[in-house]
Protein backbone atom coordinates (compact mmCIF):
# COMPACT_ATOMS: atom_id res chain seq x y z
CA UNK A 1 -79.12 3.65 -23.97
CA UNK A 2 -79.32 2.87 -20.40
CA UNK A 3 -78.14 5.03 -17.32
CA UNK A 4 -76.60 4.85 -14.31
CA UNK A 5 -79.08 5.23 -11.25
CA UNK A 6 -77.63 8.75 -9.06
CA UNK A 7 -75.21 7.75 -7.10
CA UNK A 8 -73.77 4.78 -8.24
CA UNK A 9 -70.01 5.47 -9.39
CA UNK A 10 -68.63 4.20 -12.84
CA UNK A 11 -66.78 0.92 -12.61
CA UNK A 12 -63.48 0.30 -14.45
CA UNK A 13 -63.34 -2.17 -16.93
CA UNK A 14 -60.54 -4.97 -17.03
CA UNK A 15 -58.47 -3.32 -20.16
CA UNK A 16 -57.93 -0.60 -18.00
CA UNK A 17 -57.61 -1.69 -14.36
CA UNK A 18 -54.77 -4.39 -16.52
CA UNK A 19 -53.41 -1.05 -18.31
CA UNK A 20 -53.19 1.12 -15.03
CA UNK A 21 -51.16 -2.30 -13.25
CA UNK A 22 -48.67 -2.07 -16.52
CA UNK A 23 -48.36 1.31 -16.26
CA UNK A 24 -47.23 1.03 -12.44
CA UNK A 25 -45.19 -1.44 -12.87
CA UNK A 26 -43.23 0.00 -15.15
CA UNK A 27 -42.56 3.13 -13.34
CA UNK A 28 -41.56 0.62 -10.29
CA UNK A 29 -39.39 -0.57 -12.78
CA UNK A 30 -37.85 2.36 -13.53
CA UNK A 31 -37.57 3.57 -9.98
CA UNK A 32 -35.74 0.22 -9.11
CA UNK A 33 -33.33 0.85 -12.09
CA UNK A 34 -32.37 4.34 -11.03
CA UNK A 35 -31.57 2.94 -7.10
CA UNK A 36 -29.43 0.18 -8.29
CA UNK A 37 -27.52 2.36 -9.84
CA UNK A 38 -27.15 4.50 -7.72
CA UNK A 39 -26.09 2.20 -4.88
CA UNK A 40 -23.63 0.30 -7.55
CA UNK A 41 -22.33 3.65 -8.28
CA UNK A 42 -21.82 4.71 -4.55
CA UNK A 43 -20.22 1.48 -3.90
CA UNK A 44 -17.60 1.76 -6.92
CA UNK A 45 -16.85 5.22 -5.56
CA UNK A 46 -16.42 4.13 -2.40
CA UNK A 47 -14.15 1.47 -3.31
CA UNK A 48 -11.80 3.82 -5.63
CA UNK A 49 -12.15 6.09 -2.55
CA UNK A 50 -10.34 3.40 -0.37
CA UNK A 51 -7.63 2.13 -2.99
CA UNK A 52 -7.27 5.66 -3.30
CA UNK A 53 -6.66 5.94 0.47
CA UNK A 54 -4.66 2.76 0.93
CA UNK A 55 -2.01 4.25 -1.63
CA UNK A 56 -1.87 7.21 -0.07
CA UNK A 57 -1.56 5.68 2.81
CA UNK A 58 1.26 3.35 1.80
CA UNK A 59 3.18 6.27 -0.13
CA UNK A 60 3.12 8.48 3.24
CA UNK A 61 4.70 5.70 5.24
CA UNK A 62 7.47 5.02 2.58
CA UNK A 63 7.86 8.55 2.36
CA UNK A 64 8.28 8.89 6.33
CA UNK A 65 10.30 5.54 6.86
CA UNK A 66 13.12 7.45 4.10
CA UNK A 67 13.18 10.81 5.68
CA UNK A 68 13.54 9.01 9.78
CA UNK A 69 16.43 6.85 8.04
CA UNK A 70 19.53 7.09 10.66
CA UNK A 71 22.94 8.10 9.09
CA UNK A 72 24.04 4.56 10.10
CA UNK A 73 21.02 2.14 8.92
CA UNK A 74 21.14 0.14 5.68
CA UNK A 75 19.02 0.02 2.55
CA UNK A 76 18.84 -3.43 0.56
CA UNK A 77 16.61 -5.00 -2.27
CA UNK A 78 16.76 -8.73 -0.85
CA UNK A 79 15.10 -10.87 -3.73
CA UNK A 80 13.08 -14.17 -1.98
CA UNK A 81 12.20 -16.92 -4.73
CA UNK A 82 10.11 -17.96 -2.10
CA UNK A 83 8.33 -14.68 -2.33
CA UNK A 84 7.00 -12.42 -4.89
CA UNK A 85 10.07 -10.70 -6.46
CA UNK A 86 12.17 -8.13 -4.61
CA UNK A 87 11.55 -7.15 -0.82
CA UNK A 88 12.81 -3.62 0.72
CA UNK A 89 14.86 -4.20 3.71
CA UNK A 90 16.25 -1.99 6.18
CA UNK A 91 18.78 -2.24 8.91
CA UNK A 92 18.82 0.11 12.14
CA UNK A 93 15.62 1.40 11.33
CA UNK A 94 13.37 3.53 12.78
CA UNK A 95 10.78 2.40 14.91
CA UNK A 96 7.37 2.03 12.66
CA UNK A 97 5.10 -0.31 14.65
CA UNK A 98 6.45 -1.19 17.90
CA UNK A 99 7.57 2.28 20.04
CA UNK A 100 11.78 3.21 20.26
CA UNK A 101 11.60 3.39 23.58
CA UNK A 102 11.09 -0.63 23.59
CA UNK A 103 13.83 -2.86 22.31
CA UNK A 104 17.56 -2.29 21.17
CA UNK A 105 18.08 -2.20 17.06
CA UNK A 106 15.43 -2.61 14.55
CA UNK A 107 14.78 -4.06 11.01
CA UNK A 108 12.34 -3.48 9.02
CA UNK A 109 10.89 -5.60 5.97
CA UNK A 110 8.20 -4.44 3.26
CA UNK A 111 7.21 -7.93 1.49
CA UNK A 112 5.10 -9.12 -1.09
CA UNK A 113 3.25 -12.32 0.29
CA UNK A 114 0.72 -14.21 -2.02
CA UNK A 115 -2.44 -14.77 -0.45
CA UNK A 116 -3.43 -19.18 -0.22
CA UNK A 117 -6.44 -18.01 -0.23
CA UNK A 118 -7.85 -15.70 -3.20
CA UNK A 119 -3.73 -16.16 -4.58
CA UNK A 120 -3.67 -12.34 -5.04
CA UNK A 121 -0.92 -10.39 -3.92
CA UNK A 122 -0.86 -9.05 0.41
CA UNK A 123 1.99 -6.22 0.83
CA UNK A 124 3.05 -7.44 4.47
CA UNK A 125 5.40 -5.11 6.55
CA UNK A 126 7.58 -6.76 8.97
CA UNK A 127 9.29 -4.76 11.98
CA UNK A 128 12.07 -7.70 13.56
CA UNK A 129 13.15 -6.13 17.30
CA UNK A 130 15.82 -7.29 19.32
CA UNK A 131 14.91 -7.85 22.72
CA UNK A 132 17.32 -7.29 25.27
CA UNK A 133 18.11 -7.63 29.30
CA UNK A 134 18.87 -4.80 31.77
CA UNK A 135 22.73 -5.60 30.79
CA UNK A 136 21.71 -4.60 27.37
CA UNK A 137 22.40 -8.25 25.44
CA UNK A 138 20.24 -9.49 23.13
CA UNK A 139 17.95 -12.17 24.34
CA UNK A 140 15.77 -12.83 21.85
CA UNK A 141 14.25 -11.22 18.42
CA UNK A 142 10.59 -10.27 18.48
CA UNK A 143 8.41 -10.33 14.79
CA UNK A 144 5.57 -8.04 14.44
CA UNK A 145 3.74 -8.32 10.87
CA UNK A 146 1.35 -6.04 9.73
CA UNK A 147 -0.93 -6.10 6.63
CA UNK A 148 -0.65 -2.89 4.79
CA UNK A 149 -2.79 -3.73 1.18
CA UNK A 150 -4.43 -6.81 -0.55
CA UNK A 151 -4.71 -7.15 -4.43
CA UNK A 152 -1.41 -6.31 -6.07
CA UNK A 153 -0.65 -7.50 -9.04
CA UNK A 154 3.29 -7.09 -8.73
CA UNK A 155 5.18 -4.27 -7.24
CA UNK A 156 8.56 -3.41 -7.96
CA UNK A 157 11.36 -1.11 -6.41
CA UNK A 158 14.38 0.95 -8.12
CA UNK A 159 16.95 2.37 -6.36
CA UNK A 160 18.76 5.77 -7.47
CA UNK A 161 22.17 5.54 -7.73
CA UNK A 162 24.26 9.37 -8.85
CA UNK A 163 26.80 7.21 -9.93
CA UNK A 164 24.73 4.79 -12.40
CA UNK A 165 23.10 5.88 -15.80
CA UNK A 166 19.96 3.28 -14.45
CA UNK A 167 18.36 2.73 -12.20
CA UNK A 168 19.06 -1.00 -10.56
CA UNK A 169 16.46 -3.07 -9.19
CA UNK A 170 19.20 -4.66 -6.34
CA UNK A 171 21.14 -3.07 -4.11
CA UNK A 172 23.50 -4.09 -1.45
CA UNK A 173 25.65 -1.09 -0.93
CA UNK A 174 26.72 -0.23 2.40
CA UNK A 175 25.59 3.56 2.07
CA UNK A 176 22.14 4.49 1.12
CA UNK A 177 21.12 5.22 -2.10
CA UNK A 178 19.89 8.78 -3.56
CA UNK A 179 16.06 7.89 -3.19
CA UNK A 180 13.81 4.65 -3.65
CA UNK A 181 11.24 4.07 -6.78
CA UNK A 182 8.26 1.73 -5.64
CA UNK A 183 6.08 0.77 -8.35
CA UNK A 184 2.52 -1.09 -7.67
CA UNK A 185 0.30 -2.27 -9.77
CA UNK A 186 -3.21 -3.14 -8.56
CA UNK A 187 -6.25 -5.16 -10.15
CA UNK A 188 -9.51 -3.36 -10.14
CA UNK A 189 -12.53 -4.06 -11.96
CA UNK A 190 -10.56 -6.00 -14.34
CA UNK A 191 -8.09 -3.43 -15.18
CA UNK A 192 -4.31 -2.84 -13.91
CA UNK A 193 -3.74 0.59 -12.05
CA UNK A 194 0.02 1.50 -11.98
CA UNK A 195 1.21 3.90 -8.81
CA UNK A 196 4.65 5.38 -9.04
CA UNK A 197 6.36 6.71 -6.13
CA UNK A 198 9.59 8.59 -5.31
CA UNK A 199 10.94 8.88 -1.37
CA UNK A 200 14.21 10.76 -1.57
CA UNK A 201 16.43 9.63 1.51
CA UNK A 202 18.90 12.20 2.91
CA UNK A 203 21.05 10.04 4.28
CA UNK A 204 21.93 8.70 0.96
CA UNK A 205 24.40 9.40 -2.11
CA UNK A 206 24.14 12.78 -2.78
CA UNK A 207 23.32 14.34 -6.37
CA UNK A 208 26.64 14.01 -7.40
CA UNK A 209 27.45 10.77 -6.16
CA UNK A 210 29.18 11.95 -2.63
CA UNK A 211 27.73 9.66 0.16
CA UNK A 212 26.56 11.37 3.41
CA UNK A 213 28.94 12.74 6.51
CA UNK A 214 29.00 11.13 9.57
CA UNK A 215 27.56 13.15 12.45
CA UNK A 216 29.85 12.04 14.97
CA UNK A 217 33.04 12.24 13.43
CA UNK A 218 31.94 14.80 10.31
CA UNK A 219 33.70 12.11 7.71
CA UNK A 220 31.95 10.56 4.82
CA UNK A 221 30.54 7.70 5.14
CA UNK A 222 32.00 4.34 3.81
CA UNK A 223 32.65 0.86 3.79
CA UNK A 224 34.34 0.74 6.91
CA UNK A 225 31.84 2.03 9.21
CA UNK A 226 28.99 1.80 7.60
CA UNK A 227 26.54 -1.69 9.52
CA UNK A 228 25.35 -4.85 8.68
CA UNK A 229 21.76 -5.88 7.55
CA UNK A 230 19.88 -7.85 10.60
């Protein structure tokens, strides 16, 4: 049996230099494995994270647009065959994206719009403002359009009516209904996820059907006085 001279350090064969390369690369493999997912997951959180936030979003604008409603503005489900089913539209409105101070009276449109590009659904808000001159006629009107969400499936409003056993998915009545019903449905990952909302509006038809007073001349209000859509 022959022996190593002092000194000299034992060599490693080829079996196991080849085993100690498998052995790394597998826990490289592993390692890369438990990053990916971890990014993938972070990203799929994230994501949910801003649908999540974009419906919020949307809700707590609806929400706001109902509760600023003036006694004397309108409320009408205006359906478009050029569109996407029913859009929201509102007379005398409050101001949403260009400030009160600029302008005279105000509509305001909540549209589904299909996208030419990726043909998924793009929830568009439109804010139409009459601009006037120093005499206080209208000169011209002024269109401001502002994406609020991409990839709806469909969404779909209901209106509340004291005085109906349903709820109707038009409405052209001069006073307000009780509160609005948006429904959206949204594609992710492959899967539809419904959001239900419900914005009360306190300028509408009361709970049992009464419509609201006038605050000038403390009548109800009715078909007489109540405005046109713009």
């Amino acid at each position: 049996m022959k022996r190593r001279p002092a000194g000299f350090a034992q060599a490693f064969t080829l079996i196991e230099v080849t085993l100690g390369l498998a052995i790394l690369v597998l826990i490289f493999g592993v390692i890369f494995q438990l990053v990916q997912m971890s990014v993938l997951g972070a990203d799929a959180s994230a994501k949910s994270s801003l649908r999540t936030r974009e419906v919020s979003g949307l809700f707590a604008l609806v929400r706001q647009m109902c509760l600023d409603l003036p006694v004397r503005s309108q409320v009408f489900l205006e359906f478009r065959p050029q569109g996407r089913g029913y859009d929201l539209l509102i007379s005398n409105a409050p101001p949403v994206i260009v400030p009160g101070e600029i302008g005279g009276p105000r509509s305001l449109r909540l549209a589904l719009q299909k996208d030419p590009v990726g043909g998924e659904g793009v929830l568009v808000l439109q804010e139409m403002v009459e601009i006037t001159n120093s005499l206080g006629n209208a000169r011209s009107t002024e269109t401001n359009n502002f994406e609020l969400m991409r990839g709806i499936s469909s969404i779909s409003w209901k209106v509340g009516d004291p005085r109906q056993a349903e709820e109707p998915s038009e409405w052209a009545d001069p006073v307000k209904p009780a509160y609005l019903r948006l429904e959206l449905v949204r594609r992710t990952a492959g899967q539809n996820t419904t959001n239900t909302g419900i914005f009360w509006i306190p300028t509408g038809y009361g709970p049992s059907g009464q419509p609201p007073v006038d605050p000038v001349t403390r009548v109800p209000m009715s078909v007489t006085n109540a405005t046109n859509p713009t």
